[in-house]
PDB file of N, CA and C in Angstrom:
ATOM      1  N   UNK A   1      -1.985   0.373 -11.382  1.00  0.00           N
ATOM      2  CA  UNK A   1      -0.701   0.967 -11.037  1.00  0.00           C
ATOM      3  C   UNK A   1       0.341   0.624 -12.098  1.00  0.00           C
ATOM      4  N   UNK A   2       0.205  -0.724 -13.126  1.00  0.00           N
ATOM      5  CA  UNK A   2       1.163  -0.940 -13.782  1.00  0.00           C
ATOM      6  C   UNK A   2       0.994  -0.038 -15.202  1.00  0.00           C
ATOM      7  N   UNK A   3      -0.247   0.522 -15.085  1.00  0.00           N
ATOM      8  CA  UNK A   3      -0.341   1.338 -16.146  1.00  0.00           C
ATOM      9  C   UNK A   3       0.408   3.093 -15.825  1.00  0.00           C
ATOM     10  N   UNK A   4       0.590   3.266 -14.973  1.00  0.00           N
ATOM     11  CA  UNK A   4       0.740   4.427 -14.087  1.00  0.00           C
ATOM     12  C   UNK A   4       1.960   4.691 -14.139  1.00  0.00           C
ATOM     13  N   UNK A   5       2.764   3.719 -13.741  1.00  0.00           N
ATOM     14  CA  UNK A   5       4.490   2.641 -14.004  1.00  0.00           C
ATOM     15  C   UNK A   5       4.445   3.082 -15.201  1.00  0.00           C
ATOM     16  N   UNK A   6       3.995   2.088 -16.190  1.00  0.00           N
ATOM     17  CA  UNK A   6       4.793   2.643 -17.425  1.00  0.00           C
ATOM     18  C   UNK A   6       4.583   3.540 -18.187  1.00  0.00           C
ATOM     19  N   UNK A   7       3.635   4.674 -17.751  1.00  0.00           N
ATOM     20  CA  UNK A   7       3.408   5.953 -18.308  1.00  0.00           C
ATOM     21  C   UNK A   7       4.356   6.674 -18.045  1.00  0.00           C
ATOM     22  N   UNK A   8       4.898   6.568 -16.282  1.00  0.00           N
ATOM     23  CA  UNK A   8       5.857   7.059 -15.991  1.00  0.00           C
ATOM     24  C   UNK A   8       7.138   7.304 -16.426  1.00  0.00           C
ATOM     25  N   UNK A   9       7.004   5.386 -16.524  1.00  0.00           N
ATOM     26  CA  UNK A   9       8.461   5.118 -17.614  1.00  0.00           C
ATOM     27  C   UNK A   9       8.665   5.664 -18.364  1.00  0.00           C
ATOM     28  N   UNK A  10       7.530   5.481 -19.586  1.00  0.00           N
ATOM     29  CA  UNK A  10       7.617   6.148 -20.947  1.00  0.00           C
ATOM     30  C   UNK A  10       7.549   7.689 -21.601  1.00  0.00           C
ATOM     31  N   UNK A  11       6.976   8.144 -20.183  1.00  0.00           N
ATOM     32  CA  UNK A  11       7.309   9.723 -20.272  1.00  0.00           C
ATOM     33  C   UNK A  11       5.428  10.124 -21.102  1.00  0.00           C
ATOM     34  N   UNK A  12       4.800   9.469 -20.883  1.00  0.00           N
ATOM     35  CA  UNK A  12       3.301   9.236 -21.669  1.00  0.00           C
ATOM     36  C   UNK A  12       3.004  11.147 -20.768  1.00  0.00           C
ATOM     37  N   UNK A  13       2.016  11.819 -22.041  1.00  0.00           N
ATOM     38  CA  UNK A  13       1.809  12.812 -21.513  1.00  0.00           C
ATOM     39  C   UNK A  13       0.383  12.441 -20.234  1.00  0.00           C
ATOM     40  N   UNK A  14       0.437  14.301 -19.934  1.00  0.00           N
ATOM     41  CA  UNK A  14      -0.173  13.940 -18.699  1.00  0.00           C
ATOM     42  C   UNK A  14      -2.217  13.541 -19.122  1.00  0.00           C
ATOM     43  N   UNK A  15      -2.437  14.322 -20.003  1.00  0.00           N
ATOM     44  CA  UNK A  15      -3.390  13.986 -20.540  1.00  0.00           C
ATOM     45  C   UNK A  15      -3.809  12.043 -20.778  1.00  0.00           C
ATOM     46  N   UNK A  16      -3.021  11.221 -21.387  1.00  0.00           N
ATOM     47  CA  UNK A  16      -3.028  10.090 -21.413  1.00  0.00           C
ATOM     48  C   UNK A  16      -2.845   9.340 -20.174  1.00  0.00           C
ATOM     49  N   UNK A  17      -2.221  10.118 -19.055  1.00  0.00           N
ATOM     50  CA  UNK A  17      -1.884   9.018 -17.593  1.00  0.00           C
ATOM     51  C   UNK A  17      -3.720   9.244 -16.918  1.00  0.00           C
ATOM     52  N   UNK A  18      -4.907  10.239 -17.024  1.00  0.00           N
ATOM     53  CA  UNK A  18      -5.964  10.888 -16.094  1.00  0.00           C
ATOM     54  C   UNK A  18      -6.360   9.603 -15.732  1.00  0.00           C
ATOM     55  N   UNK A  19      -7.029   8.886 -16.545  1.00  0.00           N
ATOM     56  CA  UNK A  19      -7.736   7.694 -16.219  1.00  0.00           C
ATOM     57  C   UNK A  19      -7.144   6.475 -15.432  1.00  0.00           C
ATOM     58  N   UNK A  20      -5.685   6.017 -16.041  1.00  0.00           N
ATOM     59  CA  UNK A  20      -4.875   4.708 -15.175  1.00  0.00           C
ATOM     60  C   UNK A  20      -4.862   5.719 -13.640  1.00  0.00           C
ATOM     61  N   UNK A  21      -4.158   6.677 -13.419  1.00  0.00           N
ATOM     62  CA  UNK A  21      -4.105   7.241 -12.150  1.00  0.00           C
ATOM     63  C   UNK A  21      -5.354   7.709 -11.617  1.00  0.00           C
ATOM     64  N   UNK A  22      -6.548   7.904 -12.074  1.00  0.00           N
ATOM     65  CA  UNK A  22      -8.000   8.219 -11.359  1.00  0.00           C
ATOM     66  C   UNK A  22      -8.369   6.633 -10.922  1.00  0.00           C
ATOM     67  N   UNK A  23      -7.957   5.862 -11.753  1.00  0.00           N
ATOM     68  CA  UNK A  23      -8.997   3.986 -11.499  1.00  0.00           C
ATOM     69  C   UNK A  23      -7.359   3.867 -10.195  1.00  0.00           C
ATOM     70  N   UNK A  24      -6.605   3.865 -10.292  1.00  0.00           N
ATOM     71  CA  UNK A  24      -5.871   3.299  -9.320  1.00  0.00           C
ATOM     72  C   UNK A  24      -5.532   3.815  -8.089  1.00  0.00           C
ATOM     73  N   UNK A  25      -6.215   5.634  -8.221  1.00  0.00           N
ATOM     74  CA  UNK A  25      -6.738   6.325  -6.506  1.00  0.00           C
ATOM     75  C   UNK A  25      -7.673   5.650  -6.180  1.00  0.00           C
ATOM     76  N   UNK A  26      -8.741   5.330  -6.953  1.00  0.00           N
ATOM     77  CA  UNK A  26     -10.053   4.894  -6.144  1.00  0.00           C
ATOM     78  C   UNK A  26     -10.051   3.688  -5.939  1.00  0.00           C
ATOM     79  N   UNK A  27      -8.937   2.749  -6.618  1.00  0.00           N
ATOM     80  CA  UNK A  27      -9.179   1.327  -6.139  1.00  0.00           C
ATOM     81  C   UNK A  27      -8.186   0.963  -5.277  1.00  0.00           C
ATOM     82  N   UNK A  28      -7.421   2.000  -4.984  1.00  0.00           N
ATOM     83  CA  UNK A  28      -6.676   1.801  -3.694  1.00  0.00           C
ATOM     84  C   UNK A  28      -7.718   2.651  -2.599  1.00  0.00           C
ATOM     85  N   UNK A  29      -8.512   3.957  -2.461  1.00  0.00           N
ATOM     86  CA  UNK A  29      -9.395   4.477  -1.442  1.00  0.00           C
ATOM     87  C   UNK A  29     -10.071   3.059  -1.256  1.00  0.00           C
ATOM     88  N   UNK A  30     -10.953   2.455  -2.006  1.00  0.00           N
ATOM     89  CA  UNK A  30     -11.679   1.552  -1.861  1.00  0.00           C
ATOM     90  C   UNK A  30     -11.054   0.141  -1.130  1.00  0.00           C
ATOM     91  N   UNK A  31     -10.012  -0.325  -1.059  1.00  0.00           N
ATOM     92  CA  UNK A  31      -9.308  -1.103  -0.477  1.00  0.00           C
ATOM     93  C   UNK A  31      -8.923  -0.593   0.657  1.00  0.00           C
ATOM     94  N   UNK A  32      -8.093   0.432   0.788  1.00  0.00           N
ATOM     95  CA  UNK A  32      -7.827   0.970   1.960  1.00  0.00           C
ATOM     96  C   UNK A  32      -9.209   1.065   3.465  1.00  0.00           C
ATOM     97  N   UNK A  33     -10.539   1.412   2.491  1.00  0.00           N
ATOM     98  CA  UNK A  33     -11.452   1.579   3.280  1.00  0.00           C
ATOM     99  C   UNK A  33     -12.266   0.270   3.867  1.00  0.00           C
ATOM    100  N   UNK A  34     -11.792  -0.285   2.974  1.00  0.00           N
ATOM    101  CA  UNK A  34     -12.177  -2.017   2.856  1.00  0.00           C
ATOM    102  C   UNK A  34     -11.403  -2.127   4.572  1.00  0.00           C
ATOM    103  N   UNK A  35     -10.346  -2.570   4.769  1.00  0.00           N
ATOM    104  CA  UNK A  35      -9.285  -2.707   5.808  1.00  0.00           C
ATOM    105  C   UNK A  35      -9.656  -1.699   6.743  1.00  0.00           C
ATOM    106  N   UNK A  36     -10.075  -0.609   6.730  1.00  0.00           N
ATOM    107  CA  UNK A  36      -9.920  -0.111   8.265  1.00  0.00           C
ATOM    108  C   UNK A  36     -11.658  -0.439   8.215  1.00  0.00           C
ATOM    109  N   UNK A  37     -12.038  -0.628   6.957  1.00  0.00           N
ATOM    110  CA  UNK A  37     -13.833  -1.008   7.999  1.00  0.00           C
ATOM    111  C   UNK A  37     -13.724  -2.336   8.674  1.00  0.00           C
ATOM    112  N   UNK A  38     -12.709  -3.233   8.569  1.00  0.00           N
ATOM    113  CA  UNK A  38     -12.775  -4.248   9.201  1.00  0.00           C
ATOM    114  C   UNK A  38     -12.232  -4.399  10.911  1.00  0.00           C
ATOM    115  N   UNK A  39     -10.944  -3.205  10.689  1.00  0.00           N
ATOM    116  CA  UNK A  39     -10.507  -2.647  11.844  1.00  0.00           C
ATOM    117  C   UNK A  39      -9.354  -1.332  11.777  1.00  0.00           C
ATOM    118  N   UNK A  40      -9.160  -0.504  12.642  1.00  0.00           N
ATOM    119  CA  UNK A  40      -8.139  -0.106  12.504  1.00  0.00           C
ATOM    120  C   UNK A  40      -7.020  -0.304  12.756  1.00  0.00           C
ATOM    121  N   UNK A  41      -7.145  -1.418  13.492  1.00  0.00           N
ATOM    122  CA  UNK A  41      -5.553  -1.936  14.084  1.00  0.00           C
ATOM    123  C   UNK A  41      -4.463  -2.371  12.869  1.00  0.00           C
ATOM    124  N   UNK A  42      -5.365  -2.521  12.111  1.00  0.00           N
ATOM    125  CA  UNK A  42      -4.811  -2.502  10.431  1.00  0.00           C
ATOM    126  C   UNK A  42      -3.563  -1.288   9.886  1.00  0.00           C
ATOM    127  N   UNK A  43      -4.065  -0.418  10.726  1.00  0.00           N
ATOM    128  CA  UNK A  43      -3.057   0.855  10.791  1.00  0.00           C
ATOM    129  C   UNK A  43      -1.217   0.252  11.338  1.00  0.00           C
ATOM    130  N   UNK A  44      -1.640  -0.642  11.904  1.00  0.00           N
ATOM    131  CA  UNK A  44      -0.230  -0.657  13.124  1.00  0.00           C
ATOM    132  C   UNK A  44       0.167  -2.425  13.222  1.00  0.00           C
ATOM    133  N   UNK A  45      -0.396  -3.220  12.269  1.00  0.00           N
ATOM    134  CA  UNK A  45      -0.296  -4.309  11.698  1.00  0.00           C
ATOM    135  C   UNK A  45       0.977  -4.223  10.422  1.00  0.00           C
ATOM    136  N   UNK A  46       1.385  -5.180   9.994  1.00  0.00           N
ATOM    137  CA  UNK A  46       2.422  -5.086   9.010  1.00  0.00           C
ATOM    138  C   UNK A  46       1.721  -5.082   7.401  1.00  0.00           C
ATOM    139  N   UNK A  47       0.688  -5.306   7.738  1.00  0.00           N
ATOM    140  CA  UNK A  47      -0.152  -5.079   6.034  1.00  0.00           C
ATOM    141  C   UNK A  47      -0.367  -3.322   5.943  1.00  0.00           C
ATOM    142  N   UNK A  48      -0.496  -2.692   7.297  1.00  0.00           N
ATOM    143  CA  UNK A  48      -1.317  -1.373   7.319  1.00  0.00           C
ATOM    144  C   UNK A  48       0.030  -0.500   7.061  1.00  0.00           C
ATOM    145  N   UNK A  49       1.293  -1.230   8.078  1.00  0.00           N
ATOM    146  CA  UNK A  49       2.431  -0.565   8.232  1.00  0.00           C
ATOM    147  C   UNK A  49       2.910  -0.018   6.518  1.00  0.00           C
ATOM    148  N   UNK A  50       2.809  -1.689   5.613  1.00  0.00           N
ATOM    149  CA  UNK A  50       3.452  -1.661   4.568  1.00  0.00           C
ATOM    150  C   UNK A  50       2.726  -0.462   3.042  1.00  0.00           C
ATOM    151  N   UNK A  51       1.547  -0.524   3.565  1.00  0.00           N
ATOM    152  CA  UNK A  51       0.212   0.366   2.758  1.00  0.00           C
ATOM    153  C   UNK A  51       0.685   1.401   3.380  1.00  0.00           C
ATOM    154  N   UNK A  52       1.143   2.033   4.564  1.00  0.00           N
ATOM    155  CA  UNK A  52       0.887   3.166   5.188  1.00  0.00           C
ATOM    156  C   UNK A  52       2.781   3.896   3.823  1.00  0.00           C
ATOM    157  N   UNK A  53       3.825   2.758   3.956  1.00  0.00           N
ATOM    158  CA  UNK A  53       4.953   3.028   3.297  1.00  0.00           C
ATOM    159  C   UNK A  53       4.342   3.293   2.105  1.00  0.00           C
ATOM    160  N   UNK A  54       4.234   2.500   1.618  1.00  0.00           N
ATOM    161  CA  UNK A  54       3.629   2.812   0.156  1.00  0.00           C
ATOM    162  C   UNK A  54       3.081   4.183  -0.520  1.00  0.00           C
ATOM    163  N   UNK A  55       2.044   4.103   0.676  1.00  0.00           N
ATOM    164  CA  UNK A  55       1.526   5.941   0.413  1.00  0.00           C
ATOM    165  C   UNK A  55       2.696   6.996   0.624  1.00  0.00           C
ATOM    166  N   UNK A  56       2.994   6.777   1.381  1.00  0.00           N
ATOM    167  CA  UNK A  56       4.967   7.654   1.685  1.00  0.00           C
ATOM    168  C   UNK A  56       5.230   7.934   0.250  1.00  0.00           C
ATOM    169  N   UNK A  57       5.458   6.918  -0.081  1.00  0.00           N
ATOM    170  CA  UNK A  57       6.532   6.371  -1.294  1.00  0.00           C
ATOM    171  C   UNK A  57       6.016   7.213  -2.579  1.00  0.00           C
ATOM    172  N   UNK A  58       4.522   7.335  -2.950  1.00  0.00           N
ATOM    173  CA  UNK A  58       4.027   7.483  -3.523  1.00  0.00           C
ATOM    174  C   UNK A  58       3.781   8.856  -3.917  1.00  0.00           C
ATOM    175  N   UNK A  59       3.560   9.529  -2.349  1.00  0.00           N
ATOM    176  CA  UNK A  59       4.000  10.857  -2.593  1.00  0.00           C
ATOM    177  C   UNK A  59       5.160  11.686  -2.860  1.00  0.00           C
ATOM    178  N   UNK A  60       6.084  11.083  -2.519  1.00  0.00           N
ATOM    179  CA  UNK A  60       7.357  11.568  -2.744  1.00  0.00           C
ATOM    180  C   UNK A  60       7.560  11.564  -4.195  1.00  0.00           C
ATOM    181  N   UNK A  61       7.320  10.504  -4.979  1.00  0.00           N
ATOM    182  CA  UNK A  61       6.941  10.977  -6.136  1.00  0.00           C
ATOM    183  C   UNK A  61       6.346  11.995  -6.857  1.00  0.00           C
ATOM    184  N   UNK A  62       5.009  12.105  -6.575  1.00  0.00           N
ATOM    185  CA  UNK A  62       4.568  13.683  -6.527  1.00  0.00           C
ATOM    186  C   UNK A  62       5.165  14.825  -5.943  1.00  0.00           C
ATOM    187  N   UNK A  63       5.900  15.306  -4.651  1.00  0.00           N
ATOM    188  CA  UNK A  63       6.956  16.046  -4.041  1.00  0.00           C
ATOM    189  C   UNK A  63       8.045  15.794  -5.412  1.00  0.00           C
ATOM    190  N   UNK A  64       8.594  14.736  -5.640  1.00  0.00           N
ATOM    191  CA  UNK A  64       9.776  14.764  -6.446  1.00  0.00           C
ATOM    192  C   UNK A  64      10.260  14.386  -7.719  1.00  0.00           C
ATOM    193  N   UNK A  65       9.394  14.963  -8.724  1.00  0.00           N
ATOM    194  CA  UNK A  65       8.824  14.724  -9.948  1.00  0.00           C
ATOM    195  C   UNK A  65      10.160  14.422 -11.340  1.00  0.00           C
ATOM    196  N   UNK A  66      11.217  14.720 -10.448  1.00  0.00           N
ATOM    197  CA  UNK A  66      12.377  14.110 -11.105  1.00  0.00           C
ATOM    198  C   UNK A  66      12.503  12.971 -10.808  1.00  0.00           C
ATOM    199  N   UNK A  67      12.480  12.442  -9.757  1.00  0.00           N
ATOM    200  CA  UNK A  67      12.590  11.007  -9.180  1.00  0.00           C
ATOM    201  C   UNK A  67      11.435  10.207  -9.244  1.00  0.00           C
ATOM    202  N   UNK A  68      10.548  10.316  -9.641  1.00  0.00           N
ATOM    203  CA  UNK A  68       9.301  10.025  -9.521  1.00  0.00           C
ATOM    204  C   UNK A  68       9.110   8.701 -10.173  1.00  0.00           C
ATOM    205  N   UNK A  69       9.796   7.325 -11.125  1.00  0.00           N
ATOM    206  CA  UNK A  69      10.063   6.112 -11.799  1.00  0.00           C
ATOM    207  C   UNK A  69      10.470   5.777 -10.424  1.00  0.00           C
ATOM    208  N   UNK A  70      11.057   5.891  -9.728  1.00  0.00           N
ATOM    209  CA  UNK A  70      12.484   5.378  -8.822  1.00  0.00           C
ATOM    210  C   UNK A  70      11.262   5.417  -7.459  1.00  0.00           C
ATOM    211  N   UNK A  71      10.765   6.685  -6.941  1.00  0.00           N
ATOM    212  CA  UNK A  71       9.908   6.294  -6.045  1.00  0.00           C
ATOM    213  C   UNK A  71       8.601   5.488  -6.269  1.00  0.00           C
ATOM    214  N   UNK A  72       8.247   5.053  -7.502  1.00  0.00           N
ATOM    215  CA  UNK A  72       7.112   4.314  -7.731  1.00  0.00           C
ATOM    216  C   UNK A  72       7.258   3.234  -7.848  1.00  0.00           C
ATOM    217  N   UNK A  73       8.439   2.656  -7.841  1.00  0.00           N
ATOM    218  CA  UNK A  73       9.273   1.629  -8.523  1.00  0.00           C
ATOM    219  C   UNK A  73       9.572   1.082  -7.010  1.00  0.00           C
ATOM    220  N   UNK A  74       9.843   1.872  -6.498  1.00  0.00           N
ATOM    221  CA  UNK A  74       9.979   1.451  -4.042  1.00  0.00           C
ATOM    222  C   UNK A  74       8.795   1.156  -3.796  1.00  0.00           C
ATOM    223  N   UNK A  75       7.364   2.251  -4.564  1.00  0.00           N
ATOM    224  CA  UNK A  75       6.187   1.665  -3.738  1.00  0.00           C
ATOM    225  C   UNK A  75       5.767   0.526  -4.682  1.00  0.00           C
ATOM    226  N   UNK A  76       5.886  -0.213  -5.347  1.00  0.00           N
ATOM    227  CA  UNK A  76       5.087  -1.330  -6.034  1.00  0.00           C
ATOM    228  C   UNK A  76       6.403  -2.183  -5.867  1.00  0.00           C
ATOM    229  N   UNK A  77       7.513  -2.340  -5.294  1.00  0.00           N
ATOM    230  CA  UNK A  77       8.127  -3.304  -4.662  1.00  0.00           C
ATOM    231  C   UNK A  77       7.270  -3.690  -2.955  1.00  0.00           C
ATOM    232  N   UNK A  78       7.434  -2.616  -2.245  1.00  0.00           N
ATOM    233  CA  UNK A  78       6.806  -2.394  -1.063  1.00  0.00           C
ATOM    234  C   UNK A  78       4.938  -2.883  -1.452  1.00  0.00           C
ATOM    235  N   UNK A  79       4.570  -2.430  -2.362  1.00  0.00           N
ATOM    236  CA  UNK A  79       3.095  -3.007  -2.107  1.00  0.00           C
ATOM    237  C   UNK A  79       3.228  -4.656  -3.112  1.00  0.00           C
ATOM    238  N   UNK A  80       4.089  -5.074  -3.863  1.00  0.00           N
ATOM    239  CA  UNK A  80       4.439  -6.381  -3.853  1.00  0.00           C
ATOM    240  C   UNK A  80       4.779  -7.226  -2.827  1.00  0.00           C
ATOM    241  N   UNK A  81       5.339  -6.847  -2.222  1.00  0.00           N
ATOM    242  CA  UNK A  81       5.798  -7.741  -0.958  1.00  0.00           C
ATOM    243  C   UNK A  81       4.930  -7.640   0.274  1.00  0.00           C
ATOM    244  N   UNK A  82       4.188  -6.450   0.320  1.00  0.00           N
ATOM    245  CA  UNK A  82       3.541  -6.476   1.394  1.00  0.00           C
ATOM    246  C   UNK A  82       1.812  -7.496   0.944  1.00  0.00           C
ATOM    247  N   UNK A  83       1.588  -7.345  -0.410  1.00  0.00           N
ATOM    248  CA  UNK A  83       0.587  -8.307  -0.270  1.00  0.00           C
ATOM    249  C   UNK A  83       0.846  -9.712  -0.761  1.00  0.00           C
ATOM    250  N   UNK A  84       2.263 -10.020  -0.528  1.00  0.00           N
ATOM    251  CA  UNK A  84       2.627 -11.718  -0.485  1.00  0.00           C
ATOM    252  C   UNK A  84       3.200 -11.765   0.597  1.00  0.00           C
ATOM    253  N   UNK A  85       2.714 -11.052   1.528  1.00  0.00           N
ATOM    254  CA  UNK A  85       4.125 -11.667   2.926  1.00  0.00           C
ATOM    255  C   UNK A  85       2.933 -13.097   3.810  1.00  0.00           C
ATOM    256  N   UNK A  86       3.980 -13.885   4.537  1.00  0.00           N
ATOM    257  CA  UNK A  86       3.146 -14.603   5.528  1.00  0.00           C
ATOM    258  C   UNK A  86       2.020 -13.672   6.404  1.00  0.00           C
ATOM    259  N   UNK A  87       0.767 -14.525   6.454  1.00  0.00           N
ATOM    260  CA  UNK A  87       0.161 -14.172   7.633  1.00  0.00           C
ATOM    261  C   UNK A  87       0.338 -13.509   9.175  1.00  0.00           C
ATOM    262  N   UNK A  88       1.647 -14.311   9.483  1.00  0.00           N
ATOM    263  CA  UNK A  88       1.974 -14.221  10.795  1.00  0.00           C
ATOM    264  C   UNK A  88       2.673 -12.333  10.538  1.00  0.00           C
ATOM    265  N   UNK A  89       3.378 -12.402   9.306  1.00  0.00           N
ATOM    266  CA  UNK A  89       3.998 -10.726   9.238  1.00  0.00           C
ATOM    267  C   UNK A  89       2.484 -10.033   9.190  1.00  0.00           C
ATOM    268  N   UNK A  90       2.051 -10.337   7.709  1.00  0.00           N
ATOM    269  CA  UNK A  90       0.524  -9.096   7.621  1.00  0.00           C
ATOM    270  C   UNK A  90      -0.249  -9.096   8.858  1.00  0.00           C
ATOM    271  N   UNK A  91      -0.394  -9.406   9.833  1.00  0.00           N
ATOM    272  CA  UNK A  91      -0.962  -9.412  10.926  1.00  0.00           C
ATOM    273  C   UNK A  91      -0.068  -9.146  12.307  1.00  0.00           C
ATOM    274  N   UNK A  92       0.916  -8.578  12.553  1.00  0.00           N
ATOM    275  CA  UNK A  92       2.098  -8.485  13.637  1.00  0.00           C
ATOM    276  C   UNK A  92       1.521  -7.176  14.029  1.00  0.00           C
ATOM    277  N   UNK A  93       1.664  -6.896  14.736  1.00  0.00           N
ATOM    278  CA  UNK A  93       1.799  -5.863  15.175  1.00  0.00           C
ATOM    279  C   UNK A  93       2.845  -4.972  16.209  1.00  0.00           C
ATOM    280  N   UNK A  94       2.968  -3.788  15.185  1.00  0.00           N
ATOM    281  CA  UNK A  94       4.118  -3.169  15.821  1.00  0.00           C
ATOM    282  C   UNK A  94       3.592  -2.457  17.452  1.00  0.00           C
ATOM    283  N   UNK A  95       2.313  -2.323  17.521  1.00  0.00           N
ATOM    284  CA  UNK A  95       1.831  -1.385  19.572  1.00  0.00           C
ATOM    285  C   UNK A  95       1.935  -2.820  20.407  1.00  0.00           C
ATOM    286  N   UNK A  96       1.491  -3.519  19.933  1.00  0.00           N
ATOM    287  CA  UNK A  96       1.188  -4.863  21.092  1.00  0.00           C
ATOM    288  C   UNK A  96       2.409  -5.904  20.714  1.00  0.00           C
ATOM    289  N   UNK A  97       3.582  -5.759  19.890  1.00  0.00           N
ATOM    290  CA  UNK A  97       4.610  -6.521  19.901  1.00  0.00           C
ATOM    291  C   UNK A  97       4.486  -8.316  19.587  1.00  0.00           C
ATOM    292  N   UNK A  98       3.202  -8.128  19.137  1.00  0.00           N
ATOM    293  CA  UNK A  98       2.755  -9.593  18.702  1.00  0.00           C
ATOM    294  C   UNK A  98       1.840  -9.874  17.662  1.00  0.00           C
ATOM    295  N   UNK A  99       1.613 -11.118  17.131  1.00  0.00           N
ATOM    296  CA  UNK A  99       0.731 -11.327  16.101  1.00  0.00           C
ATOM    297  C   UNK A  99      -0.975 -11.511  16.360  1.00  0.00           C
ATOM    298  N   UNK A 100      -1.369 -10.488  16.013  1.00  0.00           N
ATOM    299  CA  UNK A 100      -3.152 -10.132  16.007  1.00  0.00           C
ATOM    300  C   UNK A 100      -3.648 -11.361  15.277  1.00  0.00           C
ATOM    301  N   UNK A 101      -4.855 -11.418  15.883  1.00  0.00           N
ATOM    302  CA  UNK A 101      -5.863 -12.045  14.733  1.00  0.00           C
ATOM    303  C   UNK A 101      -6.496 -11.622  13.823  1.00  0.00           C
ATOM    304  N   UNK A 102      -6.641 -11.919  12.516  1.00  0.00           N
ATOM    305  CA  UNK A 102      -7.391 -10.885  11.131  1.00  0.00           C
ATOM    306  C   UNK A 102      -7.980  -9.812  11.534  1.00  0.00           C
ATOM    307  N   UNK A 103      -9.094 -10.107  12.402  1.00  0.00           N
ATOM    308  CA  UNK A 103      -9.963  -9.067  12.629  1.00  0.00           C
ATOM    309  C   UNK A 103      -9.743  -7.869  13.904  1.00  0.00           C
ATOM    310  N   UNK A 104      -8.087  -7.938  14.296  1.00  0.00           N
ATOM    311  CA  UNK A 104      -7.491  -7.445  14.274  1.00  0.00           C
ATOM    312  C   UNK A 104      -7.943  -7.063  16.442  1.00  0.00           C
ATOM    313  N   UNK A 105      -8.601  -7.861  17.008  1.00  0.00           N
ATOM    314  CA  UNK A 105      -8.768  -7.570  18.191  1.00  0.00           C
ATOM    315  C   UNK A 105      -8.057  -7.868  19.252  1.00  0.00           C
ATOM    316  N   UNK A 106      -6.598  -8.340  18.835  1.00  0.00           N
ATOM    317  CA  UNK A 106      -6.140  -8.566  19.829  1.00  0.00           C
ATOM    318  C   UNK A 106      -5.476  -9.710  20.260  1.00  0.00           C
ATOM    319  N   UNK A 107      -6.418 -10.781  20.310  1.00  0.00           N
ATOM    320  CA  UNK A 107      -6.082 -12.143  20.686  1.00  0.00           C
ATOM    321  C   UNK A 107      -5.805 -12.962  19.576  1.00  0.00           C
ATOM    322  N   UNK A 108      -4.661 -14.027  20.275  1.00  0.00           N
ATOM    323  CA  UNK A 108      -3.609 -14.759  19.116  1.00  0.00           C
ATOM    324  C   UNK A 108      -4.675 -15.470  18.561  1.00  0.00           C
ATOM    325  N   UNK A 109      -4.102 -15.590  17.230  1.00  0.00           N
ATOM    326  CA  UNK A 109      -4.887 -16.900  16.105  1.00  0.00           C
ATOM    327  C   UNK A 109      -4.873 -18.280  16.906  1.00  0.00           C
ATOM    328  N   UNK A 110      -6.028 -18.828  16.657  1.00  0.00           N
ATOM    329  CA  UNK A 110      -6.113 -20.182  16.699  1.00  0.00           C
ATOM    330  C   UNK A 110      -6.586 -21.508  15.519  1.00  0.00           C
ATOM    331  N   UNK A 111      -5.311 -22.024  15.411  1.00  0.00           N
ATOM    332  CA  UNK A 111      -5.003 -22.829  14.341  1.00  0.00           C
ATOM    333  C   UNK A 111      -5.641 -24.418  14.812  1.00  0.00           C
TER     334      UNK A 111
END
């Protein structure tokens, strides 16, 4: 993605961005698929919530190809923070109003 970023930045033609943006769809599909094979509650957790923004973010870029530094620049803040937040956030959940356990079934962590 940081290659993607500063192609963006730099105005790099589209020919030169194929490859950073083909390796960084599939290694986000591949992560993404990683997480819901473990569960889907991952969807509605604050790691899934913050991935789910991200993709938002990401498209709007594509939708808004003038703005498109500025919305990529929201989602790699948003996917910075969402993969350094505490445990207790990446695991909250917004349907059940409480903090899941990793594997996402429900019942509180035990420490």
């Amino acid at each position: 993605m940081a290659l993607v970023l500063g192609g963006v930045a730099w105005r790099a033609p589209a020919r030169d961005m194929f490859a950073p943006v083909a390796l960084t769809v599939v290694s986000g599909v591949v992560l993404l698929g990683i997480d819901l094979g473990k569960s889907f509650a991952f969807l509605y957790q604050g790691s899934g919530v913050a991935a789910c923004l991200k993709l938002a973010l990401l498209g709007l870029g594509e939708l808004l190809p003038s703005a498109r530094l500025e919305w990529y620049l929201a989602a790699t803040v948003v996917a910075s923070v969402g993969s350094h937040m505490p445990g207790a956030w990446r695991h909250y959940s917004f349907l059940h109003h409480r903090v899941l356990d990793p594997g996402g079934e429900g019942q509180r962590p035990t420490c």
